[in-house]
N, C-alpha and C. Protein backbone atom coordinates (compact mmCIF):
# COMPACT_ATOMS: atom_id res chain seq x y z
N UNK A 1 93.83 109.32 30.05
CA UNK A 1 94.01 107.92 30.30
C UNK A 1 95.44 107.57 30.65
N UNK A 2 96.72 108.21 30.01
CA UNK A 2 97.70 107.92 29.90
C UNK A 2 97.99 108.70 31.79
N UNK A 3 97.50 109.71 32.15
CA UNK A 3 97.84 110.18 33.22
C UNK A 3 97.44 109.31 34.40
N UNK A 4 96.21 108.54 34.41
CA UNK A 4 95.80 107.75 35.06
C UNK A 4 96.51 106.40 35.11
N UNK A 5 96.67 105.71 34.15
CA UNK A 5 97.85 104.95 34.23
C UNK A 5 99.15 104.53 34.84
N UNK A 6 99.33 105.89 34.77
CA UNK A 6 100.77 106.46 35.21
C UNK A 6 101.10 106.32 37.01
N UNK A 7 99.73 107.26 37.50
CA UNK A 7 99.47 107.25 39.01
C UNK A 7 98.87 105.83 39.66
N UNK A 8 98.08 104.83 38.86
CA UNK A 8 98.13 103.73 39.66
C UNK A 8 99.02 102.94 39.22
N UNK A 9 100.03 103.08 38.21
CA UNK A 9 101.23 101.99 38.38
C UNK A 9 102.21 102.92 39.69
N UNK A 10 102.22 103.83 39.93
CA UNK A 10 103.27 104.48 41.24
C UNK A 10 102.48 103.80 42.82
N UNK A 11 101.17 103.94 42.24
CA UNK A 11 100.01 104.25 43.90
C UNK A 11 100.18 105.09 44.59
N UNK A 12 99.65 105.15 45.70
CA UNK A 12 99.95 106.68 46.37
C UNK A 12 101.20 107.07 46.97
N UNK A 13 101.52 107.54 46.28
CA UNK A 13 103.04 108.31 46.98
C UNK A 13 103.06 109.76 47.24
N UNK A 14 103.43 110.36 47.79
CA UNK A 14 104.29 111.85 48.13
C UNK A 14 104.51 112.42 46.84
N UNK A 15 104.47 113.24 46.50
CA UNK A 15 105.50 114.25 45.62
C UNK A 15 106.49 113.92 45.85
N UNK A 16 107.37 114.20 45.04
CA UNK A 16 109.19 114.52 45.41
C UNK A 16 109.66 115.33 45.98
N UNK A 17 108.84 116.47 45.98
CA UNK A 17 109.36 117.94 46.56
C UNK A 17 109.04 117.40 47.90
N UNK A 18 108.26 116.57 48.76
CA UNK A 18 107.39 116.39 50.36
C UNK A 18 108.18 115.13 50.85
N UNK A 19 109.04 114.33 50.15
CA UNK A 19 109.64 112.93 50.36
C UNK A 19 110.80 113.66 51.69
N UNK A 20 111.33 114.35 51.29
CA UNK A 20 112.60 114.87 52.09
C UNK A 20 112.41 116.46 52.75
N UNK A 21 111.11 116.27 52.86
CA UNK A 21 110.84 117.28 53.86
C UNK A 21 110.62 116.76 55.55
N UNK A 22 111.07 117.84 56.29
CA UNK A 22 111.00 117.06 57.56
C UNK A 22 110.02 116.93 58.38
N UNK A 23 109.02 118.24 58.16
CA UNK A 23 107.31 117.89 58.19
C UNK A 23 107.01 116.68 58.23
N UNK A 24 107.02 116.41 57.01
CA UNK A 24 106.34 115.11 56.20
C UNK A 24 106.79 113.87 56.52
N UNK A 25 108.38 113.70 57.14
CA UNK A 25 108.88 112.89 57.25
C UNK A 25 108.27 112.05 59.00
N UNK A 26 108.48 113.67 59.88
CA UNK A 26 108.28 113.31 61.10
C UNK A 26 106.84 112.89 61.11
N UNK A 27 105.63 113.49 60.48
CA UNK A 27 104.05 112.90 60.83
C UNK A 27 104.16 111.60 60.28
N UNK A 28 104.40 110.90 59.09
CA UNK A 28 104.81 109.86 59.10
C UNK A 28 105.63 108.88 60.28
N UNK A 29 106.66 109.51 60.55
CA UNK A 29 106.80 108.80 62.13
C UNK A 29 106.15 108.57 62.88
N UNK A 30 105.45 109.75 63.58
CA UNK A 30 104.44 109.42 64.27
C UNK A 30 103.37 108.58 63.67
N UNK A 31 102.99 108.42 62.39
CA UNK A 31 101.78 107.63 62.17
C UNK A 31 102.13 106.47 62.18
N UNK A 32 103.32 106.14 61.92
CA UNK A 32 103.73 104.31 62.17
C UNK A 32 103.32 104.03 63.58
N UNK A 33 104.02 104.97 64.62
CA UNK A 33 104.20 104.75 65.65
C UNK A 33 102.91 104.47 66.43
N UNK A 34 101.46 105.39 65.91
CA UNK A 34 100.84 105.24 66.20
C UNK A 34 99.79 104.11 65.78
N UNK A 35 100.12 103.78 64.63
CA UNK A 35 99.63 102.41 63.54
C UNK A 35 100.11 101.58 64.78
N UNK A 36 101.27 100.84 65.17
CA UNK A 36 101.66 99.98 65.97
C UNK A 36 101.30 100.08 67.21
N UNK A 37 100.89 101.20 68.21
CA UNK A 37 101.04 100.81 69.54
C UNK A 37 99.38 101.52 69.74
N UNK A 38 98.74 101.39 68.58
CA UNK A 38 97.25 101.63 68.72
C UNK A 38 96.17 100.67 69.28
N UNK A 39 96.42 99.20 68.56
CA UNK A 39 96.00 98.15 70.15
C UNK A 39 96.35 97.76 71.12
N UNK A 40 97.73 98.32 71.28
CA UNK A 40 98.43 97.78 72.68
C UNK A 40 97.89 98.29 74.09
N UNK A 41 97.20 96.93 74.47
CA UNK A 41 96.49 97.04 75.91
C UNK A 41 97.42 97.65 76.87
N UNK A 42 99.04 96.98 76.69
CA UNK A 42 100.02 96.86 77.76
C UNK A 42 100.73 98.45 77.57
N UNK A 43 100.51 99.12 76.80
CA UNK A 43 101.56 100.28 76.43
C UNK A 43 101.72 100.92 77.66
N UNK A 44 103.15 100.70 77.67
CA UNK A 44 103.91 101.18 78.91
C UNK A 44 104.33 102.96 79.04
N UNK A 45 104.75 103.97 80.14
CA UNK A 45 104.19 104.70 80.41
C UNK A 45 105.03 105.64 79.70
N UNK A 46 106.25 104.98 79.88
CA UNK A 46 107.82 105.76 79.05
C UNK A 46 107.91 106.04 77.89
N UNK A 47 107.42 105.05 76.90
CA UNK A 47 106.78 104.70 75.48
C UNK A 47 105.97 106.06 75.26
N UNK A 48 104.93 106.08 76.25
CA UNK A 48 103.93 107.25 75.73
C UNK A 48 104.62 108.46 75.85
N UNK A 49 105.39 108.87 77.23
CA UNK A 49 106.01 109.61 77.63
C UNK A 49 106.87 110.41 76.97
N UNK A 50 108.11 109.16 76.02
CA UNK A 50 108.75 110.01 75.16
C UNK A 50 108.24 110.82 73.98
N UNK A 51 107.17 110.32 73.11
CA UNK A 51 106.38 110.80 71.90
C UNK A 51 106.16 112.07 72.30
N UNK A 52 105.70 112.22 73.46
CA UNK A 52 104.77 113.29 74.20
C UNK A 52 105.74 114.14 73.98
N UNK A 53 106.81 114.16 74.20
CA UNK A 53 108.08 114.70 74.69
C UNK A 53 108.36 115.41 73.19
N UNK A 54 108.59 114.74 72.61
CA UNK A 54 108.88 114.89 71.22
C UNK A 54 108.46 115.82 70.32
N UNK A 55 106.69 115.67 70.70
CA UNK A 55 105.32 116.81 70.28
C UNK A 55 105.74 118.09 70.97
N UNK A 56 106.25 117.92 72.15
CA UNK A 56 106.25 119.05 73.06
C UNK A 56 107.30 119.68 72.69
N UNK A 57 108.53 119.37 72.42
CA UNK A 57 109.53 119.72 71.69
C UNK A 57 109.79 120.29 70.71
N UNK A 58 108.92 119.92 69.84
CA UNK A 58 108.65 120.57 68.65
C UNK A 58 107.65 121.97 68.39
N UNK A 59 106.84 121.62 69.55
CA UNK A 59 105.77 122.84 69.53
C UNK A 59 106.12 124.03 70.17
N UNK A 60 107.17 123.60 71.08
CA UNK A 60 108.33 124.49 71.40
C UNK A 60 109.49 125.51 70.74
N UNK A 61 109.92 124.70 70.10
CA UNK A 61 110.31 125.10 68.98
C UNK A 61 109.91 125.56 67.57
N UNK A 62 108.30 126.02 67.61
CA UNK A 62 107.78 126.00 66.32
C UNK A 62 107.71 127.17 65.24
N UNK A 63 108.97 128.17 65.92
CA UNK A 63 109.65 129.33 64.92
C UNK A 63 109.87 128.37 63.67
N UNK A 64 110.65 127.17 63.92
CA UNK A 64 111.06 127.07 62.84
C UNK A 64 110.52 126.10 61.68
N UNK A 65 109.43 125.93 61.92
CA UNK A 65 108.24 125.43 61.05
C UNK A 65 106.97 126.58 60.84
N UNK A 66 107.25 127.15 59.63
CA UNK A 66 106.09 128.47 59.91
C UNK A 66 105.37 127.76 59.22
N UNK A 67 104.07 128.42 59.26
CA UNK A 67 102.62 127.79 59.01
C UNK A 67 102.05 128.82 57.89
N UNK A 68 101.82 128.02 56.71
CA UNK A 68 100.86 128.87 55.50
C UNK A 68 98.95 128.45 55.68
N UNK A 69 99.18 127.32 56.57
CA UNK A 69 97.67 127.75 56.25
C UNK A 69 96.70 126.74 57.25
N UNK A 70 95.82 126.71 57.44
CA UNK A 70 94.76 126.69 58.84
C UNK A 70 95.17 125.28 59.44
N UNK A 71 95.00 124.28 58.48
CA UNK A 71 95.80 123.16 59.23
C UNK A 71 97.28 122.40 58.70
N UNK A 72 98.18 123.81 59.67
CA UNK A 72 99.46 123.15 59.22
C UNK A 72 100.16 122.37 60.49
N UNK A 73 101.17 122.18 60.00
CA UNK A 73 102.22 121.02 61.12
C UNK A 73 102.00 121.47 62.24
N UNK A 74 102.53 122.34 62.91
CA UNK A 74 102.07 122.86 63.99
C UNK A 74 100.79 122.55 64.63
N UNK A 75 99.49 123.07 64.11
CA UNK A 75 98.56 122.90 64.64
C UNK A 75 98.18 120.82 64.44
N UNK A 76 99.07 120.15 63.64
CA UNK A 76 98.56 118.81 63.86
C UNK A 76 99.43 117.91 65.04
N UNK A 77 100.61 119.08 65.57
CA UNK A 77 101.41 118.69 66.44
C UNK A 77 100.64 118.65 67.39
N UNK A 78 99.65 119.77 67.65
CA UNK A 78 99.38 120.23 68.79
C UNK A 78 98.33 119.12 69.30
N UNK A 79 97.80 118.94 68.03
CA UNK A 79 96.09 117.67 67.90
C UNK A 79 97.15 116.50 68.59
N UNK A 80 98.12 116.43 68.20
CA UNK A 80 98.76 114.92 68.30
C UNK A 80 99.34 115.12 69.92
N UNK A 81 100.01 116.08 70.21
CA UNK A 81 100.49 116.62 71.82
C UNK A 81 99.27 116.27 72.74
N UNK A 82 98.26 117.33 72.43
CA UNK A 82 97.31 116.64 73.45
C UNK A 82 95.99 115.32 73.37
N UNK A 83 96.50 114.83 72.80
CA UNK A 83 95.70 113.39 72.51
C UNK A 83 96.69 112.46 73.04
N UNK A 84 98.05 112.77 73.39
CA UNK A 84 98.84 111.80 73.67
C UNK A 84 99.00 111.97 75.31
N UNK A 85 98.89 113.33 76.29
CA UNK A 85 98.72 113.65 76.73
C UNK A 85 97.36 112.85 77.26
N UNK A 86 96.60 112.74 76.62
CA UNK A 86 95.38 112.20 77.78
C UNK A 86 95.34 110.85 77.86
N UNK A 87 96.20 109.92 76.81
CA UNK A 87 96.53 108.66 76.87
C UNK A 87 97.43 107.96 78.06
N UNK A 88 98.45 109.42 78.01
CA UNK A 88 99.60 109.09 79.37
C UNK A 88 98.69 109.55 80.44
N UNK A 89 97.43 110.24 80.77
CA UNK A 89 97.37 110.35 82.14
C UNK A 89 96.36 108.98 82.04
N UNK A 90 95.95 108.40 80.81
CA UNK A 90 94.67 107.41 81.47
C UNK A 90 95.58 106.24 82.00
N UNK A 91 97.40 106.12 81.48
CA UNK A 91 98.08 105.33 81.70
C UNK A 91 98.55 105.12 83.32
N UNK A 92 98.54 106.16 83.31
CA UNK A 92 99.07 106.69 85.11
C UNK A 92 98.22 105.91 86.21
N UNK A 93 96.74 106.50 85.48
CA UNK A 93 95.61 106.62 86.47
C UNK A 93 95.76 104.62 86.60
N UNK A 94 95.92 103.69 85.50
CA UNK A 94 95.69 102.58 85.90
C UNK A 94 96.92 102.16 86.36
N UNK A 95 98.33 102.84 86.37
CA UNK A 95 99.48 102.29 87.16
C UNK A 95 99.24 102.59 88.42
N UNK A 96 98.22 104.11 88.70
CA UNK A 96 98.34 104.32 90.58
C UNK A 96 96.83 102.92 91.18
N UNK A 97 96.30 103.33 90.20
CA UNK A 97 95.45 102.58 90.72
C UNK A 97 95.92 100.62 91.23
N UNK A 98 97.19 100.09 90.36
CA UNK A 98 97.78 99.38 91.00
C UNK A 98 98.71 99.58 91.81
N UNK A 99 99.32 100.53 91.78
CA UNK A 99 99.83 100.84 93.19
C UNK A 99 98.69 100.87 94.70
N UNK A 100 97.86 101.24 94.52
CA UNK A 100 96.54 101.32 95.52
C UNK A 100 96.56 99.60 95.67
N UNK A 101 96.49 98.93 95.17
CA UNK A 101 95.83 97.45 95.36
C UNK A 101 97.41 96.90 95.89
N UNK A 102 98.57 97.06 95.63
CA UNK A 102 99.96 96.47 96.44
C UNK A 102 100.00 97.32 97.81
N UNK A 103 99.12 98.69 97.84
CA UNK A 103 99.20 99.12 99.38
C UNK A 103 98.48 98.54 100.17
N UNK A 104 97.30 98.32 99.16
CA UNK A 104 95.92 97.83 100.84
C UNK A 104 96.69 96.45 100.65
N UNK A 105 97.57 95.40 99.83
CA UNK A 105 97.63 94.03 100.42
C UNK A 105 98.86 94.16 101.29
N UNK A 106 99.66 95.06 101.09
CA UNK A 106 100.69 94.95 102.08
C UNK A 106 99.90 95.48 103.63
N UNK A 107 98.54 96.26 103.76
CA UNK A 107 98.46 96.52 104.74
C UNK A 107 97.47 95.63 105.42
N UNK A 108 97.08 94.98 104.30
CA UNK A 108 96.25 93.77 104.95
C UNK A 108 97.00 92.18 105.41
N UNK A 109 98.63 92.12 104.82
CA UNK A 109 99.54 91.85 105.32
C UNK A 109 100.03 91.77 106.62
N UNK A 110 100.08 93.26 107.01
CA UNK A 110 100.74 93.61 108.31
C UNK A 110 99.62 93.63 109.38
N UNK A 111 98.93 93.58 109.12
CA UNK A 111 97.18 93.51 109.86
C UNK A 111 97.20 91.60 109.96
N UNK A 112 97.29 90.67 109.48
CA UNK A 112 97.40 89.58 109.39
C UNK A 112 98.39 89.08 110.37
N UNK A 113 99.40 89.43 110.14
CA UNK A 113 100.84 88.72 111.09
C UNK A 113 100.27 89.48 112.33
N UNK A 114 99.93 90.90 112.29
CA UNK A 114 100.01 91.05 113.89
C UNK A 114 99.18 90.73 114.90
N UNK A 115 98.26 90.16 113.96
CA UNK A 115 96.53 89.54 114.61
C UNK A 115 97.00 88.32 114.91
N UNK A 116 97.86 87.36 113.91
CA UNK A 116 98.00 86.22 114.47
C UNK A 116 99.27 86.15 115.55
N UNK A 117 100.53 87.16 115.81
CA UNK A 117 100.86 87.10 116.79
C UNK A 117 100.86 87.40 118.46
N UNK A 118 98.93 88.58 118.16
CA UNK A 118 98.12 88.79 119.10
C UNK A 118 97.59 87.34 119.62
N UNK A 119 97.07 86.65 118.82
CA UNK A 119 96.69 85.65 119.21
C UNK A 119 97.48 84.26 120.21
N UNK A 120 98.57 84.01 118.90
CA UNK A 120 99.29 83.30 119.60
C UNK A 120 99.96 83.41 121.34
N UNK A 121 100.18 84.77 121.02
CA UNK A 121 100.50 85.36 122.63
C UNK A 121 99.78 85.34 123.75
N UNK A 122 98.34 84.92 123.28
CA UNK A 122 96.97 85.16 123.92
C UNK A 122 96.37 83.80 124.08
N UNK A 123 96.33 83.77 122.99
CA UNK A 123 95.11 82.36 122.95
C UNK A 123 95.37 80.89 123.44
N UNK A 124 96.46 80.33 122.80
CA UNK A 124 96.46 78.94 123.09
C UNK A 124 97.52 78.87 124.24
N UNK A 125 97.83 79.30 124.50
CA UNK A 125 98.65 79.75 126.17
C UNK A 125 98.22 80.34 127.25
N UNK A 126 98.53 80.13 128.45
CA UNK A 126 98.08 80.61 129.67
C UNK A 126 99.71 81.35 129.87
N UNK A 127 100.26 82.11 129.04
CA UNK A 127 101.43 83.09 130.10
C UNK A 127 100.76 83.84 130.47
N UNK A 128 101.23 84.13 131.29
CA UNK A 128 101.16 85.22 132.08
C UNK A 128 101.92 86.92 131.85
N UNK A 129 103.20 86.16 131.34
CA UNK A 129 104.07 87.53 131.13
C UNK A 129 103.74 88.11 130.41
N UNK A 130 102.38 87.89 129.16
CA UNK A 130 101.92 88.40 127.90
C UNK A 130 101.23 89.52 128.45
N UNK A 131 100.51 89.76 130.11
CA UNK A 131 100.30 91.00 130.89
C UNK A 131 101.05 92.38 130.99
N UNK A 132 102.10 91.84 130.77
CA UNK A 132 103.47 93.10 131.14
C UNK A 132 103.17 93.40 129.28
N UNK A 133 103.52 93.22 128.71
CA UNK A 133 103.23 93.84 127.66
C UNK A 133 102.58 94.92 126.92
N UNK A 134 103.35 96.71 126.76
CA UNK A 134 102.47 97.24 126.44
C UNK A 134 101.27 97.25 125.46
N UNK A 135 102.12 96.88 124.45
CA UNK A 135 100.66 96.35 123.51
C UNK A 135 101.56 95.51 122.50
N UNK A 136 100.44 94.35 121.92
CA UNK A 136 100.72 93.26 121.24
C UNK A 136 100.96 93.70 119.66
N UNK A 137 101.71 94.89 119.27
CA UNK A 137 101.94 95.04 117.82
C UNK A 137 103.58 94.93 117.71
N UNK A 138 103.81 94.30 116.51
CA UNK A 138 105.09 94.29 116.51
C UNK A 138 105.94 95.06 116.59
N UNK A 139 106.06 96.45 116.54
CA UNK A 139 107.08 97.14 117.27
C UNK A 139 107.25 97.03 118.61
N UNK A 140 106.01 97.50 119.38
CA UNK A 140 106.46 97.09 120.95
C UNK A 140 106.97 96.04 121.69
N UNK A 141 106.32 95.03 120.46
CA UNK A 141 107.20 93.33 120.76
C UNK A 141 108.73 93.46 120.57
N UNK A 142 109.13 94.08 119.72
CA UNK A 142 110.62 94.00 118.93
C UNK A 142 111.22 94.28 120.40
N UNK A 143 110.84 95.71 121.21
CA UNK A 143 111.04 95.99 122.50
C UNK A 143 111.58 95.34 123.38
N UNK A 144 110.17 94.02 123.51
CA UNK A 144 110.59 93.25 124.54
C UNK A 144 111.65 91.99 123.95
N UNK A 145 111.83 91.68 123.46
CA UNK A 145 112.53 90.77 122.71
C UNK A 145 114.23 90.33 123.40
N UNK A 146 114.62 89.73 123.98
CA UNK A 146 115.43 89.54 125.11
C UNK A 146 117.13 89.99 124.19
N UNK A 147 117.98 90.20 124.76
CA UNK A 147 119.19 91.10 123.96
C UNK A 147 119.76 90.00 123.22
N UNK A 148 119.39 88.73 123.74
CA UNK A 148 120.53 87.77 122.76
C UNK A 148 120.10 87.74 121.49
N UNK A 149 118.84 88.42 120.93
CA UNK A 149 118.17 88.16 119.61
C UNK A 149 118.34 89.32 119.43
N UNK A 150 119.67 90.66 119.33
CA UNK A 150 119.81 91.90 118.70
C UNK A 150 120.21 92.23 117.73
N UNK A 151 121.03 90.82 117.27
CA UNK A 151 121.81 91.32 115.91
C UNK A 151 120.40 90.63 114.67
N UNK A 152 119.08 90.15 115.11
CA UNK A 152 118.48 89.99 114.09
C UNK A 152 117.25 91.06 114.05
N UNK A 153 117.37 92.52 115.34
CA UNK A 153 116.16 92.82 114.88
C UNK A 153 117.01 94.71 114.72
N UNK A 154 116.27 95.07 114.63
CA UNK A 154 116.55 96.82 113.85
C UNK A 154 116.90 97.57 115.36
N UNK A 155 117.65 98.72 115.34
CA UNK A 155 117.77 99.23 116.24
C UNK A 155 116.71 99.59 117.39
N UNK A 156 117.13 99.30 118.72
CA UNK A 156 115.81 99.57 119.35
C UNK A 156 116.50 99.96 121.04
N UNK A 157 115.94 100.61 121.76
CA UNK A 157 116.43 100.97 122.86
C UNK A 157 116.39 99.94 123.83
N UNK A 158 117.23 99.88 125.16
CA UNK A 158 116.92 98.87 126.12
C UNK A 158 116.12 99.07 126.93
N UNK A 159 115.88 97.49 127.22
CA UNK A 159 114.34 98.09 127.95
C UNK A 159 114.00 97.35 129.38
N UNK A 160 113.66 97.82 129.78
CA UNK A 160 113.07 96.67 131.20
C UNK A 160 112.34 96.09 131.23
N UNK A 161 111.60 96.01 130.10
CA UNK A 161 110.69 94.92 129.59
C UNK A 161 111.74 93.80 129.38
N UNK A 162 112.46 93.50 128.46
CA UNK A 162 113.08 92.70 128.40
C UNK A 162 114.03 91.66 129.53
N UNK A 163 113.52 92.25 130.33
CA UNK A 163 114.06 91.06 131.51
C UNK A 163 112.66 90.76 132.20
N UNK A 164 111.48 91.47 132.45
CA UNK A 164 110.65 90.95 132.96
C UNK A 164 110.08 90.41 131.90
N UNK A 165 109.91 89.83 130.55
CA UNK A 165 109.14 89.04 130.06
C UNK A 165 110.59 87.96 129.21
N UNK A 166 111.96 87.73 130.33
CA UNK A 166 112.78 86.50 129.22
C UNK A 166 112.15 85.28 129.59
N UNK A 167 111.84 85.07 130.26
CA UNK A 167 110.93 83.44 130.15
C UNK A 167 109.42 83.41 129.28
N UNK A 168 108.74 84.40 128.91
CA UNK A 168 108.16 84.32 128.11
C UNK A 168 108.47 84.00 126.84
N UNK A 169 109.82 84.61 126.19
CA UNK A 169 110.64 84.05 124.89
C UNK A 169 110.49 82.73 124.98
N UNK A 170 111.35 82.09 126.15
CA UNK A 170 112.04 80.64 126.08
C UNK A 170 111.33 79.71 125.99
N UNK A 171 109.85 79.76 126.07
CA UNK A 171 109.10 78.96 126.16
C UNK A 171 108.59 78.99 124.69
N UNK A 172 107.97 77.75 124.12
CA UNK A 172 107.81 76.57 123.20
C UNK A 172 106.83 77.97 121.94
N UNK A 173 105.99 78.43 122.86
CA UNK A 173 105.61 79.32 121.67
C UNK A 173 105.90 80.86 121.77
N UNK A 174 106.77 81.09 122.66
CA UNK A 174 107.38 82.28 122.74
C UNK A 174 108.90 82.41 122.25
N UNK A 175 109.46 81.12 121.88
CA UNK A 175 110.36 81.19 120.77
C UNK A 175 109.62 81.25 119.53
N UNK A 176 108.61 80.50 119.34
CA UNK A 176 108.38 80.61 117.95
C UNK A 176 107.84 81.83 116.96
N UNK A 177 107.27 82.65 118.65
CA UNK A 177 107.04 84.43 117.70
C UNK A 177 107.87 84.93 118.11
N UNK A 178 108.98 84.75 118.63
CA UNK A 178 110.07 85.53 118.28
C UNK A 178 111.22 85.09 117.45
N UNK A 179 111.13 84.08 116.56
CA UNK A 179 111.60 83.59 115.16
C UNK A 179 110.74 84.37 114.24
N UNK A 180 109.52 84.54 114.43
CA UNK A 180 108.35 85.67 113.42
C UNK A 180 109.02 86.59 113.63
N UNK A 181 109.12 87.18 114.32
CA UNK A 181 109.66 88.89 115.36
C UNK A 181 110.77 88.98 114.11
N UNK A 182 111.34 88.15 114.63
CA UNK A 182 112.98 88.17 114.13
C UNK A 182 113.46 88.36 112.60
N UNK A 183 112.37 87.35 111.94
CA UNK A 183 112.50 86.99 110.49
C UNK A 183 112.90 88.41 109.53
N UNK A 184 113.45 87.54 108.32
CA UNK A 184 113.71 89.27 107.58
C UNK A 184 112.41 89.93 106.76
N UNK A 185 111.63 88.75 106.77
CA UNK A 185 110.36 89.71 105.78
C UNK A 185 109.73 90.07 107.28
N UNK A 186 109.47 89.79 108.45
CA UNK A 186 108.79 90.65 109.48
C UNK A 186 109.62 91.90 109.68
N UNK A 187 110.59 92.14 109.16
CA UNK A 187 111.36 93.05 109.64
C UNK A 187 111.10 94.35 107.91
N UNK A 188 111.09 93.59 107.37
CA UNK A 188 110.68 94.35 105.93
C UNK A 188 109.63 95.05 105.57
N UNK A 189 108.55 94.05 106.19
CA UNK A 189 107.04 94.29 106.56
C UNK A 189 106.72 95.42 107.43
N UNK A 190 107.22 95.40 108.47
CA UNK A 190 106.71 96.57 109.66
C UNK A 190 107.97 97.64 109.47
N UNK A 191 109.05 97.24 108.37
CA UNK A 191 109.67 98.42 108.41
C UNK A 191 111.16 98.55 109.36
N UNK A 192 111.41 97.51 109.59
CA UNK A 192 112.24 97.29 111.02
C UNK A 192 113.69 97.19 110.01
């Protein structure tokens, strides 16, 4: 009775000899660590990354933790290494997978501006000079683009386009896609 007493006025604690062991100390680390970032929807990739690191480090080094018996430190490193391991790749898989969704909108982006400056060039105008034009995507436009507008677009060779289509610029909506042409996110966008 008196022994029982004794252990629920302490509650569960460690031995003394296991308090300042470094075994004991580090799985405890990890179990906070894992107590806390066990509902985290958002857990970021670095977070997982370093722990991983840590397991790996250690299992690396595991001369100097010898093992007396079937499940020692080592082998709970190893449980803990690759369980953390499949957490960081499920982490990956949903960071590429948003990377995938900022590629198709940037390319559904650049598919957008160049459809509507196909159009504009086309549709609600009768030029003519929009003929000489090898093709209506914004690089080949940048091309024709007359020299006084060079210091706003990316390096580009001279061309003889650019004198047979300068009255196409000057006019009312052939300045206004070549203010698009020109701009710094069209130039960011296609790369210019």
């Amino acid at each position: 009775r008196t022994r029982r007493a004794q252990i629920c006025k302490a509650g569960p604690s460690l031995p003394r000899r296991y308090r300042s062991d470094a075994r004991t100390r580090l799985i405890e680390l990890l179990k906070r660590w894992l107590r806390t970032h066990a509902a985290d929807a958002n857990l970021r990739e670095d977070d997982v990354r370093r722990v991983t690191l840590l397991c790996h480090d250690i299992l690396y080094h595991g001369e100097v933790f010898p093992a007396r018996n079937t499940w020692s430190f080592l082998h709970t490193m190893e449980m803990t290494y690759s369980l953390l391991q499949k957490q960081l790749n499920e982490i990956l898989l949903r960071d590429r997978s948003c990377v995938a969704l900022v590629t198709e909108a940037l390319c559904t982006a650049r598919n957008l501006i160049s459809d509507a400056i196909a159009f504009l060039l086309t549709g609600p105008t009768d030029l003519k000079q929009s003929d000489m034009l090898p093709s209506m995507e914004v690089v080949s436009l940048w091309v024709a683009l007359p020299a006084t507008l060079e210091k706003y677009l990316p390096p580009r060779p001279v061309d003889k386009l650019q004198t047979q289509t300068q009255d196409l610029w000057k006019s009312n909506c052939g300045s206004m896609i070549a203010a698009l042409l020109c701009s710094h996110g069209a130039r960011r966008l296609f790369g210019g």
